[in-house]
N, C-alpha and C. Protein backbone atom coordinates (compact mmCIF):
# COMPACT_ATOMS: atom_id res chain seq x y z
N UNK A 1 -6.46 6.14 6.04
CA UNK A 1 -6.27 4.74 5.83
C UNK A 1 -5.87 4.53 4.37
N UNK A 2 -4.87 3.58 3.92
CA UNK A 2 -4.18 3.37 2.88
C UNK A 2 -4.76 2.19 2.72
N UNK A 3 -4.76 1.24 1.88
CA UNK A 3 -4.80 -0.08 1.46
C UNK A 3 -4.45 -0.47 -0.03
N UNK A 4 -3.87 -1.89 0.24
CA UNK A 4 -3.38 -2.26 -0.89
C UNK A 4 -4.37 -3.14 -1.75
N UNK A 5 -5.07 -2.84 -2.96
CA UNK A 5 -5.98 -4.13 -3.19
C UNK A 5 -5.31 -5.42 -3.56
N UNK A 6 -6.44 -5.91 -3.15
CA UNK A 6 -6.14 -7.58 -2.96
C UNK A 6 -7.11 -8.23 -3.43
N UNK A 7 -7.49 -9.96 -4.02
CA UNK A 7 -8.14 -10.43 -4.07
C UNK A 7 -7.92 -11.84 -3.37
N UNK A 8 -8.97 -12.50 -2.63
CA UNK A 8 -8.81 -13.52 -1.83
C UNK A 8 -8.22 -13.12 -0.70
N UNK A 9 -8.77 -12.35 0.20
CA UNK A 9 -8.01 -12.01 1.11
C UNK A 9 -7.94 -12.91 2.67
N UNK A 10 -9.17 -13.49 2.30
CA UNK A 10 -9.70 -14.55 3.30
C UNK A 10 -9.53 -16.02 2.78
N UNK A 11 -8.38 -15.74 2.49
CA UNK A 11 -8.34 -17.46 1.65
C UNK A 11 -6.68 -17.38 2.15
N UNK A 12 -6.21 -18.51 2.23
CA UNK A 12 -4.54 -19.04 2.50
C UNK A 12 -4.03 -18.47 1.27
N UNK A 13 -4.48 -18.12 -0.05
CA UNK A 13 -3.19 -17.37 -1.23
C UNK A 13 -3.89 -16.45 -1.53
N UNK A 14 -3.52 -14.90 -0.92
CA UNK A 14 -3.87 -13.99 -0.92
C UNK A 14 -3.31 -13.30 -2.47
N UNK A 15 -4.26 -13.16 -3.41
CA UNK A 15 -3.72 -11.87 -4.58
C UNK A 15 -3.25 -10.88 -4.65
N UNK A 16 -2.45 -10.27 -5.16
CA UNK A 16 -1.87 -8.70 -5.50
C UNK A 16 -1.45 -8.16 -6.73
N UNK A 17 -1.60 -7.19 -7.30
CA UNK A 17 -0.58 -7.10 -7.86
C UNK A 17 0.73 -6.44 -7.85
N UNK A 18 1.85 -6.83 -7.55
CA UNK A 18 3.13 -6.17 -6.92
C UNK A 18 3.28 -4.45 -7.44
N UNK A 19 2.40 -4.46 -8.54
CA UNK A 19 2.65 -2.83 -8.73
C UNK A 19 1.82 -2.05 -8.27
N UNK A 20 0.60 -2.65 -7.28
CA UNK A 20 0.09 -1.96 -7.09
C UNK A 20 0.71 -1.76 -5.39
N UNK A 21 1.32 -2.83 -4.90
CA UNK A 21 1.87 -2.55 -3.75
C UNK A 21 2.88 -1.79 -3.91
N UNK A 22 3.63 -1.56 -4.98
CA UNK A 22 5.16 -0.44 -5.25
C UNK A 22 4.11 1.06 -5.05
N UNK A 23 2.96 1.21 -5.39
CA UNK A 23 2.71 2.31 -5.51
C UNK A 23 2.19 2.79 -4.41
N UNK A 24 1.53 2.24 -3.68
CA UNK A 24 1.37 2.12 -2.55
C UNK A 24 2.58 2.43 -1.28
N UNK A 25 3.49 1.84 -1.58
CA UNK A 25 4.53 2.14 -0.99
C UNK A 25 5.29 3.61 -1.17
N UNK A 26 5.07 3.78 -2.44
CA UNK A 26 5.97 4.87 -2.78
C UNK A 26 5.24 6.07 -2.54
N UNK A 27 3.55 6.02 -2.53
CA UNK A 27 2.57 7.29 -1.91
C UNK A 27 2.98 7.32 -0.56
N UNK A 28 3.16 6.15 0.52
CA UNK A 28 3.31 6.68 1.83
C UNK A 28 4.69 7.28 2.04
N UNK A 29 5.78 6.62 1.24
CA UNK A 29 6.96 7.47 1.19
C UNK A 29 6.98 8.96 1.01
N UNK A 30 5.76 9.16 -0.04
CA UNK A 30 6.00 10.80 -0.38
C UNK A 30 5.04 11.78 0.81
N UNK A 31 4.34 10.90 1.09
CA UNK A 31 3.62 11.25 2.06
C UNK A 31 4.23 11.32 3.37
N UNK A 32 5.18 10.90 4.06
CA UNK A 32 5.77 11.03 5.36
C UNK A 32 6.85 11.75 5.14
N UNK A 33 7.39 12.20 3.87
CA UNK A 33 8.51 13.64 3.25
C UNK A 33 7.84 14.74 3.36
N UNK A 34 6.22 14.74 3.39
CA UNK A 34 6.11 15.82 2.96
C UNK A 34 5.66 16.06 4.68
N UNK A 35 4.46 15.33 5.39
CA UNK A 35 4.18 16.14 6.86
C UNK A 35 5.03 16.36 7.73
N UNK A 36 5.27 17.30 8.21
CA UNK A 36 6.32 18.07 9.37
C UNK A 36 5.76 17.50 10.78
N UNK A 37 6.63 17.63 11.64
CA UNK A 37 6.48 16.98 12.49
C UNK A 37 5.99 18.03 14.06
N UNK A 38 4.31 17.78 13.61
CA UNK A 38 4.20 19.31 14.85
C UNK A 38 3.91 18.88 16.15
């Protein structure tokens, strides 16, 4: 399980900070390059 932190997540304006979602993004990228497909 991955997750992006957040604050207010249960509220209508959910927090982020966008770099933490780039990084996030870019671990599952390196992560689905690297497992083979058995």
């Amino acid at each position: 399980m991955v997750s992006v932190p957040t604050r207010y997540v249960h509220s209508p304006s959910e927090v982020l900070r966008l770099s933490d979602l780039e990084g996030v993004t870019k671990l599952l990228a390196l992560f689905t390059e690297e497992v083979s497909p058995d």
